[in-house]
N, C-alpha and C. Protein backbone atom coordinates (compact mmCIF):
# COMPACT_ATOMS: atom_id res chain seq x y z
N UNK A 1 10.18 30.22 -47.96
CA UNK A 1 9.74 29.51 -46.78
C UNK A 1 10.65 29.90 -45.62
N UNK A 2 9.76 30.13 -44.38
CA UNK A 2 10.78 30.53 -43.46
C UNK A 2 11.03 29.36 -42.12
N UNK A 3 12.23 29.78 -41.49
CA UNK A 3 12.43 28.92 -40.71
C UNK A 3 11.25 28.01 -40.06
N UNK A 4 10.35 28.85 -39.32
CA UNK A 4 9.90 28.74 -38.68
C UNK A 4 8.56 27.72 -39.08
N UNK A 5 8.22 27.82 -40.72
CA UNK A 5 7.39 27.25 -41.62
C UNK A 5 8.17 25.72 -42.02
N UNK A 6 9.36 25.92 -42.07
CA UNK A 6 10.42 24.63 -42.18
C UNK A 6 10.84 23.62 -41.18
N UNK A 7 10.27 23.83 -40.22
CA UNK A 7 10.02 23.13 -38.87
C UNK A 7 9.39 21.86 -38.80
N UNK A 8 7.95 21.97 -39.10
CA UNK A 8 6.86 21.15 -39.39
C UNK A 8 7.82 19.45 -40.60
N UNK A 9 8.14 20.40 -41.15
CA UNK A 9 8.50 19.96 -42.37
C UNK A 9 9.97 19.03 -42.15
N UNK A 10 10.82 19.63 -41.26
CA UNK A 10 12.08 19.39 -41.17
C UNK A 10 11.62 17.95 -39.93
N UNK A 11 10.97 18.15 -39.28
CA UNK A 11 10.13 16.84 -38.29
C UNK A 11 9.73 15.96 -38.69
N UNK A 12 8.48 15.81 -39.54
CA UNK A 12 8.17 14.69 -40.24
C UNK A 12 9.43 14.23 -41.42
N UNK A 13 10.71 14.92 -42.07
CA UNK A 13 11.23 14.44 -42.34
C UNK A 13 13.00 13.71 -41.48
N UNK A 14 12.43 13.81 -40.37
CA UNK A 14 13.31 13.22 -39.26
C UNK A 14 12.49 12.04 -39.12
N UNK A 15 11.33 12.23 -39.00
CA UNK A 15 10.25 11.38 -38.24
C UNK A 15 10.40 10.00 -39.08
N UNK A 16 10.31 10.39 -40.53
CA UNK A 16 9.77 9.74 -41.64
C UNK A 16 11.28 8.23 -41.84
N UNK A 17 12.83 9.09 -41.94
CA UNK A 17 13.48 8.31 -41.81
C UNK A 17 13.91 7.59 -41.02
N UNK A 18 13.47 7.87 -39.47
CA UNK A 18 13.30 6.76 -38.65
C UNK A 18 12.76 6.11 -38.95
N UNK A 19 11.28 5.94 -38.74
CA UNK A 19 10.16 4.86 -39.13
C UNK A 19 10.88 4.06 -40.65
N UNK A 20 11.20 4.40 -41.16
CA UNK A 20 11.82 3.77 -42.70
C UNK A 20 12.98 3.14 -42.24
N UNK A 21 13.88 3.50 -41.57
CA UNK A 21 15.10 3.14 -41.47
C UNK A 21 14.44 1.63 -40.18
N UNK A 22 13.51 1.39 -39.82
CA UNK A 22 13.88 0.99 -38.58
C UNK A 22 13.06 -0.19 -39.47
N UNK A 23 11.65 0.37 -40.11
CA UNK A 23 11.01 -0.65 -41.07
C UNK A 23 11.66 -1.84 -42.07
N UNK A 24 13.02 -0.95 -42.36
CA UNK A 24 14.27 -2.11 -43.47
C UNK A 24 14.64 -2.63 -42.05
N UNK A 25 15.49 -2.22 -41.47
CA UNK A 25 15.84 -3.34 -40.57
C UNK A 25 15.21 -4.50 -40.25
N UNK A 26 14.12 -4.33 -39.96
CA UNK A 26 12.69 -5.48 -39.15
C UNK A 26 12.50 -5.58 -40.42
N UNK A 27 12.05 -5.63 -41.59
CA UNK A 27 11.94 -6.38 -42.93
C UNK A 27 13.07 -7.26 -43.11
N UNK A 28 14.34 -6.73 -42.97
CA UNK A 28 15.39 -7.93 -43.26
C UNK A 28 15.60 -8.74 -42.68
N UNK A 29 15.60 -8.31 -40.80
CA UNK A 29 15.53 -9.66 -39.84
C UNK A 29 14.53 -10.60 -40.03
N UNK A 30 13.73 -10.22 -40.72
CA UNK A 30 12.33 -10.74 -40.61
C UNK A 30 12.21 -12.16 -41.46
N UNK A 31 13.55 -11.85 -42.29
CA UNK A 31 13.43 -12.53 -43.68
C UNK A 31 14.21 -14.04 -43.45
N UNK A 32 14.79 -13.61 -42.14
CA UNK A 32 15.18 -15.04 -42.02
C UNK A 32 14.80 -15.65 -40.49
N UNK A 33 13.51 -15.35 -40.30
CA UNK A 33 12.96 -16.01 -39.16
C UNK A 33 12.28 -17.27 -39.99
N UNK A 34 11.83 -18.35 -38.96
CA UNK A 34 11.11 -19.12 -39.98
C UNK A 34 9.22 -18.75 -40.75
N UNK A 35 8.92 -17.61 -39.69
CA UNK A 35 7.73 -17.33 -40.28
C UNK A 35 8.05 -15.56 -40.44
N UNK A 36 8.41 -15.40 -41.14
CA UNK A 36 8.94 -14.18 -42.40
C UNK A 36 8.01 -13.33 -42.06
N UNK A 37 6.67 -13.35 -42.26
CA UNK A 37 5.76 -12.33 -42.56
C UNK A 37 5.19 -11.87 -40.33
N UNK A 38 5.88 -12.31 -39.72
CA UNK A 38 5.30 -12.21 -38.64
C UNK A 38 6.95 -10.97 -37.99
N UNK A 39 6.13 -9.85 -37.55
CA UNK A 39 6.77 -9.04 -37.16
C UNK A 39 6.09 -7.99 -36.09
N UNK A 40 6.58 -7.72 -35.50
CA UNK A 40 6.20 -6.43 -34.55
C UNK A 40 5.63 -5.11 -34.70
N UNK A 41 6.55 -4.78 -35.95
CA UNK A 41 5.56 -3.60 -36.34
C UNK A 41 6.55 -2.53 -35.45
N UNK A 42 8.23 -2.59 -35.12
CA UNK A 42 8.90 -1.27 -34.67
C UNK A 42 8.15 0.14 -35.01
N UNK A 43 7.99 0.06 -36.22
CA UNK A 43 7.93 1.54 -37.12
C UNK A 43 6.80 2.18 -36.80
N UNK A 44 5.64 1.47 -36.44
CA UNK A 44 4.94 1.96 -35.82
C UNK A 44 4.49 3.04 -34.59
N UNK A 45 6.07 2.76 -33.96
CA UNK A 45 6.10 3.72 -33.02
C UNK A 45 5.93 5.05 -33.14
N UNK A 46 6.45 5.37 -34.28
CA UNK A 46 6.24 6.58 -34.98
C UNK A 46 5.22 7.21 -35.48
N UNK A 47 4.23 6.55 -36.15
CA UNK A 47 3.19 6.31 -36.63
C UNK A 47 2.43 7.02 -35.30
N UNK A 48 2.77 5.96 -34.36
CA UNK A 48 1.69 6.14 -33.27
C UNK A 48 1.85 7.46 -32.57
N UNK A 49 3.07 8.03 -32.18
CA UNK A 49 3.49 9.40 -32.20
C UNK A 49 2.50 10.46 -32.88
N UNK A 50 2.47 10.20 -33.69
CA UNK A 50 1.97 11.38 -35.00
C UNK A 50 0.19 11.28 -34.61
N UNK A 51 -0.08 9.81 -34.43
CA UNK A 51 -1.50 10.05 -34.28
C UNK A 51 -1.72 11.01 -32.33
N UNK A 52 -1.29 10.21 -32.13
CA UNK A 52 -1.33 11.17 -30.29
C UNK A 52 -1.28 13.07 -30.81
N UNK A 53 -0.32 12.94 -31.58
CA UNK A 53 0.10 14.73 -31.78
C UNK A 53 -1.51 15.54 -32.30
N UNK A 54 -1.76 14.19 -32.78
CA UNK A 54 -3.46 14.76 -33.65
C UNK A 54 -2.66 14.97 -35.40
N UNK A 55 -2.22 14.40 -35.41
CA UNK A 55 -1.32 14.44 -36.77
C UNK A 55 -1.50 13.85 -37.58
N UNK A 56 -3.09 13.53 -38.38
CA UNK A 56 -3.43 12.69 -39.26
C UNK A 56 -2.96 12.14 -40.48
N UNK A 57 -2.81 13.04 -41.19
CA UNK A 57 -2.13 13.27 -42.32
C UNK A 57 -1.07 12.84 -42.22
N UNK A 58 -0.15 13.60 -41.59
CA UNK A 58 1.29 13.09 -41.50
C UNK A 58 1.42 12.00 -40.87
N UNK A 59 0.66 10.88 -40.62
CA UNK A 59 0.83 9.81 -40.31
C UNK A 59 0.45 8.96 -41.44
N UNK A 60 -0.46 9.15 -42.18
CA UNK A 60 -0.64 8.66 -43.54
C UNK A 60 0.49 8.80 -44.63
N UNK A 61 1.11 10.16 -45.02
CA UNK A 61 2.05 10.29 -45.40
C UNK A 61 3.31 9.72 -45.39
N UNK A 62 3.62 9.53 -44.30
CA UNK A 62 5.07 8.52 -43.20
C UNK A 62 4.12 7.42 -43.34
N UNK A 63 3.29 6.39 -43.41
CA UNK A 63 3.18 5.11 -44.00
C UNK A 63 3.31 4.98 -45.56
N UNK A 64 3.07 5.90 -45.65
CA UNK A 64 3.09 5.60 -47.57
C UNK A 64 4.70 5.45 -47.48
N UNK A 65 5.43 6.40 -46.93
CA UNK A 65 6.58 7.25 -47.49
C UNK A 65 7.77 5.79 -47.05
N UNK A 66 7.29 5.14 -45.82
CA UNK A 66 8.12 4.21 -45.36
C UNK A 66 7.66 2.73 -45.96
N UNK A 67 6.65 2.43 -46.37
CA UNK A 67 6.32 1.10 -46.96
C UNK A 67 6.97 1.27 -48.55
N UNK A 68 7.01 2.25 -49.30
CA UNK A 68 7.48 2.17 -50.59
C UNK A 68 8.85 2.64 -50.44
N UNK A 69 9.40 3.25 -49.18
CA UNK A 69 11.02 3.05 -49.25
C UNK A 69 11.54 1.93 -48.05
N UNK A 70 10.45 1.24 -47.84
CA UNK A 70 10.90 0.13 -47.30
C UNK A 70 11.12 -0.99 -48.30
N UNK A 71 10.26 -0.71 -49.21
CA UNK A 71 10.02 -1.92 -50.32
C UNK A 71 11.13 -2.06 -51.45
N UNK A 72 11.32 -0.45 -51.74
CA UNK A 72 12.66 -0.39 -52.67
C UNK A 72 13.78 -1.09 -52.28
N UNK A 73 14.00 -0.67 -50.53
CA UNK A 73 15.15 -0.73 -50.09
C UNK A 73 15.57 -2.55 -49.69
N UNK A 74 14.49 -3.23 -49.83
CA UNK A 74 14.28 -4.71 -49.65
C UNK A 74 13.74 -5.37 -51.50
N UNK A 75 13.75 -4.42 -52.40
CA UNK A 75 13.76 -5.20 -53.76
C UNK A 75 12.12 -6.17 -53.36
N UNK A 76 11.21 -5.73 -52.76
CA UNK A 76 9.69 -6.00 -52.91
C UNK A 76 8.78 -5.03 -53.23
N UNK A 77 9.21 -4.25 -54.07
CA UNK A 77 8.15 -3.31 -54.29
C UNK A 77 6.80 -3.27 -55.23
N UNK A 78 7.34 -4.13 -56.26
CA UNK A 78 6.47 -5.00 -57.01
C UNK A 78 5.66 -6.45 -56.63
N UNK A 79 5.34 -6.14 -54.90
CA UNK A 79 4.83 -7.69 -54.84
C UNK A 79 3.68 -7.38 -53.69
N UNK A 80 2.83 -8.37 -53.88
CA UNK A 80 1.88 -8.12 -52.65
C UNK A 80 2.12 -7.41 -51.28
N UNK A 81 3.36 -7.93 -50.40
CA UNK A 81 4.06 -6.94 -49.56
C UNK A 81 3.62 -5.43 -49.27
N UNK A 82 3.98 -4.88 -50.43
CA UNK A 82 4.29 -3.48 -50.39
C UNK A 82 2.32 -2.90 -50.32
N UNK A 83 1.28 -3.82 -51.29
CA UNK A 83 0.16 -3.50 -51.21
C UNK A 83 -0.73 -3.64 -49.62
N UNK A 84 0.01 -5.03 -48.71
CA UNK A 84 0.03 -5.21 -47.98
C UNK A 84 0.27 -4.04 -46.58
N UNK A 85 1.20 -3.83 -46.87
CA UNK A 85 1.97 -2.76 -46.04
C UNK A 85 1.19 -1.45 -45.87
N UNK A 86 0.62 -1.19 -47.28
CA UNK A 86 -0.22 0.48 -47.27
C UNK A 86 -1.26 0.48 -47.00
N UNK A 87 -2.01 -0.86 -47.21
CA UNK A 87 -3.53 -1.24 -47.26
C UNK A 87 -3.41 -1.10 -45.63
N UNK A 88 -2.97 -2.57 -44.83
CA UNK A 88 -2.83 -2.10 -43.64
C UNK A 88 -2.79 -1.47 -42.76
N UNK A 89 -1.99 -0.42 -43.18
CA UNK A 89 -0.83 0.64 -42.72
C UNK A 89 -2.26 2.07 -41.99
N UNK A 90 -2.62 1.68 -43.70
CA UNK A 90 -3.80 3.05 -43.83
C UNK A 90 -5.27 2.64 -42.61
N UNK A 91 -5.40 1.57 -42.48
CA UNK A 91 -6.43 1.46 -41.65
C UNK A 91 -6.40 1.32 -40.45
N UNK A 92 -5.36 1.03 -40.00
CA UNK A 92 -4.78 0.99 -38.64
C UNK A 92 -4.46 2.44 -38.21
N UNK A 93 -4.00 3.40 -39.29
CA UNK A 93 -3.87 4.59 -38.89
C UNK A 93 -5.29 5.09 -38.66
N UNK A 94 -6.27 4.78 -39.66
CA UNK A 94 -7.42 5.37 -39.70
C UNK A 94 -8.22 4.96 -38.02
N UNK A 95 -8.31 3.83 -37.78
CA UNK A 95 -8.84 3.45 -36.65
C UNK A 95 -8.03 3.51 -35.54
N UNK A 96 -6.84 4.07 -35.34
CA UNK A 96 -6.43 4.51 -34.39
C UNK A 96 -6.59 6.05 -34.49
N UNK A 97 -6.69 7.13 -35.10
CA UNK A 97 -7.30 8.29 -35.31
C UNK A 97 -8.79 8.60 -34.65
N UNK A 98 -9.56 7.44 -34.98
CA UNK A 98 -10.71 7.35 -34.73
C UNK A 98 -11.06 6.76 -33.12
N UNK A 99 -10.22 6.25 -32.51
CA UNK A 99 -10.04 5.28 -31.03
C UNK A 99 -9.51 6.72 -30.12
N UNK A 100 -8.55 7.59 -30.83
CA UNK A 100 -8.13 8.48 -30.30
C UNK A 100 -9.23 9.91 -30.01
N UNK A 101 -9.87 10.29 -31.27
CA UNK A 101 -11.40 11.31 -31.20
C UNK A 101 -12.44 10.57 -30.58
N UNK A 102 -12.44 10.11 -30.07
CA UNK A 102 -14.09 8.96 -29.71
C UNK A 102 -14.98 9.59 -28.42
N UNK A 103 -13.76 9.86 -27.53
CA UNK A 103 -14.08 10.59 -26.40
C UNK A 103 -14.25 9.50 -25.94
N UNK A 104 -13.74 7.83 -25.53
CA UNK A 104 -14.29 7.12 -25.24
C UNK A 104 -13.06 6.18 -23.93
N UNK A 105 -12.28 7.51 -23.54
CA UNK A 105 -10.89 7.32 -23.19
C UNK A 105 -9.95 6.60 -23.34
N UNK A 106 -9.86 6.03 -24.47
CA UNK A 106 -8.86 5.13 -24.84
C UNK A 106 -7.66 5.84 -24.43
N UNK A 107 -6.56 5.07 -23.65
CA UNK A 107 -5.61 5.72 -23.53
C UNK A 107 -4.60 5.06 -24.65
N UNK A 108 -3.21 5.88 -24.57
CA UNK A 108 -1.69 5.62 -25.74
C UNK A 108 -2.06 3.63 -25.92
N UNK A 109 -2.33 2.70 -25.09
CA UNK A 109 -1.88 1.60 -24.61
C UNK A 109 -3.48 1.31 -25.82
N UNK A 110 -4.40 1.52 -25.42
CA UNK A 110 -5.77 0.82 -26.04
C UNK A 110 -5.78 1.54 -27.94
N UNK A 111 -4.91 2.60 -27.80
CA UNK A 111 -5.20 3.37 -29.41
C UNK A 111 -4.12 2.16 -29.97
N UNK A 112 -3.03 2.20 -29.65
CA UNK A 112 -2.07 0.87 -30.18
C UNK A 112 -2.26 -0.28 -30.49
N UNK A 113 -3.09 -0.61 -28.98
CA UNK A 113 -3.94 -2.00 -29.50
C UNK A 113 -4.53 -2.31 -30.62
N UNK A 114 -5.36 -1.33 -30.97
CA UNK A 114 -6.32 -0.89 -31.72
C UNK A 114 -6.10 -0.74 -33.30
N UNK A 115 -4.84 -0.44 -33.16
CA UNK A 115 -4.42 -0.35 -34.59
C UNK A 115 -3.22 -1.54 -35.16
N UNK A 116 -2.79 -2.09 -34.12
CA UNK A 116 -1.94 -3.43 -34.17
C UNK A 116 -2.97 -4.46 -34.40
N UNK A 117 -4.19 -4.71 -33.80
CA UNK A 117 -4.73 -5.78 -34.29
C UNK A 117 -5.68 -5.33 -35.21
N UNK A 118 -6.33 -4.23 -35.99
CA UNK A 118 -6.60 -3.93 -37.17
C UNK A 118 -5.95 -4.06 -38.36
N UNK A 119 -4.54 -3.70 -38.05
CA UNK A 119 -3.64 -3.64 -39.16
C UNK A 119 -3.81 -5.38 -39.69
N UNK A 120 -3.26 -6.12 -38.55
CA UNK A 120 -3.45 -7.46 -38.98
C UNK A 120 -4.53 -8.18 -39.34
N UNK A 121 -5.82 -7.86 -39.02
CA UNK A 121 -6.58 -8.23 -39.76
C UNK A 121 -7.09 -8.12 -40.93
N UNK A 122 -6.94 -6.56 -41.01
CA UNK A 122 -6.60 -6.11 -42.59
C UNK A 122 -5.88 -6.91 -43.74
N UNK A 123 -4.96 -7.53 -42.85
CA UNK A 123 -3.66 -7.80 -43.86
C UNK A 123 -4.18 -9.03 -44.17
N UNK A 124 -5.11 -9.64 -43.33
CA UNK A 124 -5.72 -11.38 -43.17
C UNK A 124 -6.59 -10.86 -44.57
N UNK A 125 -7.42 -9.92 -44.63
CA UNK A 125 -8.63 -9.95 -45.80
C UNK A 125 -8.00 -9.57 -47.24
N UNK A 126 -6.78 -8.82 -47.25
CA UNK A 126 -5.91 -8.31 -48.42
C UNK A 126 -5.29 -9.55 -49.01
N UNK A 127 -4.67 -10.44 -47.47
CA UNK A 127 -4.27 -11.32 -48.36
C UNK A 127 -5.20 -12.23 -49.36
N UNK A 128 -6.30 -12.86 -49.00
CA UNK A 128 -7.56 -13.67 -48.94
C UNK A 128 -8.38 -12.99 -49.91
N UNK A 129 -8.38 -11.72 -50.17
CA UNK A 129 -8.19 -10.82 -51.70
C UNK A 129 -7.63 -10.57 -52.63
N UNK A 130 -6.28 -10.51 -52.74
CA UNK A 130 -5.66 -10.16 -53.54
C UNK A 130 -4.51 -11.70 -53.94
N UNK A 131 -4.03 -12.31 -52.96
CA UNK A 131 -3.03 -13.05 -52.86
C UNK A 131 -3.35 -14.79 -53.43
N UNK A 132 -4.44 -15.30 -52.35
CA UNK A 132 -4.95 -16.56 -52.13
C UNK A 132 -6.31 -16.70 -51.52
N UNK A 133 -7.07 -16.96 -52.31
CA UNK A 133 -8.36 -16.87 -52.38
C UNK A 133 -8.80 -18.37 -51.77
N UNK A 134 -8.82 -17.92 -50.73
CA UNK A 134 -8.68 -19.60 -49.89
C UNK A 134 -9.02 -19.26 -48.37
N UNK A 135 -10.23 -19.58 -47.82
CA UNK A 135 -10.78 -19.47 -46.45
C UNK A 135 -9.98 -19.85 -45.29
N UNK A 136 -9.00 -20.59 -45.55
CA UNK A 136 -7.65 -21.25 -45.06
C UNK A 136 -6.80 -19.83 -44.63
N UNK A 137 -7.24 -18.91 -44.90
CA UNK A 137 -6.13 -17.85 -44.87
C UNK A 137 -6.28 -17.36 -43.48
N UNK A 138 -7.72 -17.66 -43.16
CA UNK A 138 -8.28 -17.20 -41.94
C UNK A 138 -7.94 -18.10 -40.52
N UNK A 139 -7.25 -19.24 -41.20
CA UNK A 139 -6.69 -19.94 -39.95
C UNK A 139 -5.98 -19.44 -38.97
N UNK A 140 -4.97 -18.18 -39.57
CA UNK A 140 -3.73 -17.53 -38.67
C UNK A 140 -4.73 -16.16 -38.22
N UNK A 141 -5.65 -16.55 -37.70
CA UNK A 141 -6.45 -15.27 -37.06
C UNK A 141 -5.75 -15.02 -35.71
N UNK A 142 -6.48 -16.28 -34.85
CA UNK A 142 -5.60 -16.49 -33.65
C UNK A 142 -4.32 -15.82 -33.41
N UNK A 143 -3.37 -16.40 -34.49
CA UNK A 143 -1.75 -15.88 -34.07
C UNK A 143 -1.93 -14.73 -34.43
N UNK A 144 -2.34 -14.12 -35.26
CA UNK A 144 -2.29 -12.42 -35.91
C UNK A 144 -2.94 -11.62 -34.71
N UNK A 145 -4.20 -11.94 -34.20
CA UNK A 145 -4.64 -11.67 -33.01
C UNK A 145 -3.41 -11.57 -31.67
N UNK A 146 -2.90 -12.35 -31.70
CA UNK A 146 -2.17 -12.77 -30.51
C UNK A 146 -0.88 -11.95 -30.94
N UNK A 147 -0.27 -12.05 -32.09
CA UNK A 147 0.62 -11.33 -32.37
C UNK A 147 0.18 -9.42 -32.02
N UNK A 148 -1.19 -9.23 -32.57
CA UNK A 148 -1.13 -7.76 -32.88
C UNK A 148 -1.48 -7.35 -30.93
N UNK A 149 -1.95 -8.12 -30.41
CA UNK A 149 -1.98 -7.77 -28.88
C UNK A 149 -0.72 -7.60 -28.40
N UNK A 150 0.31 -8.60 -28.92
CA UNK A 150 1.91 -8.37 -28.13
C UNK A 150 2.47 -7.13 -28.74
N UNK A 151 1.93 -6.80 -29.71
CA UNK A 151 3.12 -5.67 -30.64
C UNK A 151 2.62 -4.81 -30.35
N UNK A 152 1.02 -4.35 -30.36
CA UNK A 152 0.27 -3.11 -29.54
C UNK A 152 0.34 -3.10 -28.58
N UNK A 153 1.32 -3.79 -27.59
CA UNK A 153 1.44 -3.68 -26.13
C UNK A 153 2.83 -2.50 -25.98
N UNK A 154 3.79 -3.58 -26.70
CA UNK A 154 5.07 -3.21 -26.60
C UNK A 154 5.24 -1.79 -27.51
N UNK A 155 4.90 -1.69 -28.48
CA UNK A 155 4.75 -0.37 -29.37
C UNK A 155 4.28 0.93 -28.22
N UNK A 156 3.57 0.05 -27.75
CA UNK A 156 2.83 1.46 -26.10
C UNK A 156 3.83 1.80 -25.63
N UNK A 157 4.39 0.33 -24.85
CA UNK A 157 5.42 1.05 -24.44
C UNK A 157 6.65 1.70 -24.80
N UNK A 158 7.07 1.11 -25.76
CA UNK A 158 7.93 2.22 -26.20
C UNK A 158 7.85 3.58 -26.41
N UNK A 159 6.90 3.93 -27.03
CA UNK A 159 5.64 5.14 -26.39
C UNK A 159 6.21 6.02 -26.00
N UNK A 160 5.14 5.28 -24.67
CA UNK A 160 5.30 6.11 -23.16
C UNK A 160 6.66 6.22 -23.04
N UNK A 161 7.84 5.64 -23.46
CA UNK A 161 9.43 5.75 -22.83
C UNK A 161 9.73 6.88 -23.68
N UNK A 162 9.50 6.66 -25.19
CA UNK A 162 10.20 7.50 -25.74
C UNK A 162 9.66 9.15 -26.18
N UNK A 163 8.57 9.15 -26.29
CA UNK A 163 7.97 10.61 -26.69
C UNK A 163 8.03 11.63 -26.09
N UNK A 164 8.23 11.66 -24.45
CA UNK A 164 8.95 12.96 -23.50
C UNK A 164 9.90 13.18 -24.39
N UNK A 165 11.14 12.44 -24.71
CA UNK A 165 12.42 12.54 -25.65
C UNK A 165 12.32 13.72 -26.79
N UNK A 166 10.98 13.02 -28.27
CA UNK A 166 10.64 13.78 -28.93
C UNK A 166 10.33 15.16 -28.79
N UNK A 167 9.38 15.27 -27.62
CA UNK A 167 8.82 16.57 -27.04
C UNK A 167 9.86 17.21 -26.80
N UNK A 168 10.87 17.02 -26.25
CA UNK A 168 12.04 17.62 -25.33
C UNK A 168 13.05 18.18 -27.17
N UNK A 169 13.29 17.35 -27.83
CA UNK A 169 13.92 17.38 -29.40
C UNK A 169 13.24 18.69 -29.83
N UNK A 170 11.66 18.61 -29.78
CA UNK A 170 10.95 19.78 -30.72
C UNK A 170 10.86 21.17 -29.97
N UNK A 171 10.86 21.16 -28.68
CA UNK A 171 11.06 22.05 -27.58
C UNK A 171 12.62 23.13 -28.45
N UNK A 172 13.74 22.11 -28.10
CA UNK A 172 14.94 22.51 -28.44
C UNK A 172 15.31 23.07 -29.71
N UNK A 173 14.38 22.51 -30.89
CA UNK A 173 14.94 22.55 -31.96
C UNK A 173 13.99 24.26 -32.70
N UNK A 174 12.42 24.53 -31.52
CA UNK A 174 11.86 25.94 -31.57
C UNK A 174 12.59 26.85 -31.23
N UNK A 175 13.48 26.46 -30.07
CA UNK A 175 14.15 27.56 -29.25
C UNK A 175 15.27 27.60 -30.34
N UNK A 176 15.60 27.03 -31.36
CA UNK A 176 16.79 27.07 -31.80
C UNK A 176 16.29 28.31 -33.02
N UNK A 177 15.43 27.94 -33.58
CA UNK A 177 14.68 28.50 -34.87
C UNK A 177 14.44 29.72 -34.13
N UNK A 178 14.38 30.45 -32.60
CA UNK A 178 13.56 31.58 -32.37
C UNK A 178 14.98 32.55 -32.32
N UNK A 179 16.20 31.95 -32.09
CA UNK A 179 17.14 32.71 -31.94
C UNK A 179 17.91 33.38 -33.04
C-alpha cells in the first residue's frame, strides 16, 4: 500500500478517534446529569463531516466503530445502549445522505437537523421495541424533538466553524505525502 493509498485510510482513522474519544466523554458526563440518556450528540460532528464529503460509507463505519468503542470504553456494551446507538446512528446517517442527494437544497444546517431529529426518533421506536413495550414511551417525543432541533442546530454550527480546519489538515497532510 502506498502512501498516497494510506491517506484515505490514515483520515478516517483520525476522524474515527475523535468522534469516539469525544462520544466517551459525553457518555460519561451524561451519566451523571439527572436525565442520563439526553445528550447532544458532540460526535456527530464528525459524522456530519463525512456525510457533506459525500462519504457514505465511512460515515457508517465511524458510527459502528465509535458506538461499540464507546460502549466498551463505558462497560455498556451488552445493553440496549449500544443497540440504541447503531440503530440510530445508522438512520440518521442514512437520512442525512439522502437530505444531502435530494437536490432539494438542504443546506449543512437543515442535513443536521435532519438527522438529529431522526436519530431521536429512531431511538423513541427502538426503545418501545426492544426495551419497554409501553405507548408511554412516546410521551418524550416533544423533548426528543426539542432536544434533536437544539443539537442539529449546534452540531451545524460547529460545522461551519470547524471543517475549513479539516480541509486545511487534508490539504497539508497531501502536500506532505507528495514530497
Amino acid at each position: 500500500m502506498t502512501k498516497t493509498e494510506r491517506n484515505p485510510l490514515m483520515m478516517l482513522a483520525f476522524l474515527t478517534a475523535i468522534a469516539s474519544s469525544v462520544h466517551i466523554v459525553e457518555s460519561i458526563i451524561s451519566r451523571g446529569l439527572p436525565l442520563p440518556f439526553l445528550r447532544l450528540g458532540l460526535s456527530n460532528v464528525v459524522v456530519l463531516y463525512l456525510i457533506m464529503e459525500n462519504k457514505f460509507w465511512q460515515a457508517v463505519l465511524l458510527n459502528i466503530t465509535k458506538s461499540l468503542l464507546g460502549a466498551i470504553a463505558t462497560f455498556t456494551l451488552l445493553t440496549p445502549g449500544t443497540v440504541l446507538s447503531l440503530g440510530a446512528g445508522f438512520t440518521a446517517i442514512l437520512v442525512m445522505q439522502l437530505a444531502k442527494r435530494s437536490n432539494m437544497g438542504f443546506s449543512i444546517y437543515g442535513i443536521s437537523l435532519a438527522g438529529a431529529i431522526i436519530h431521536n426518533l429512531t431511538q423513541l421506536v427502538l426503545i418501545k421495541w426492544i426495551v419497554l413495550d409501553q405507548p408511554a414511551v412516546f410521551m418524550l417525543t416533544p423533548i426528543l424533538l426539542l432536544l434533536g432541533l437544539v443539537s442539529g442546530m449546534i452540531i451545524a454550527r460547529i460545522a461551519t466553524a470547524i471543517f475549513p480546519q479539516i480541509k486545511e489538515l487534508r490539504l497539508q497532510n497531501n502536500e506532505d505525502i507528495q514530497k
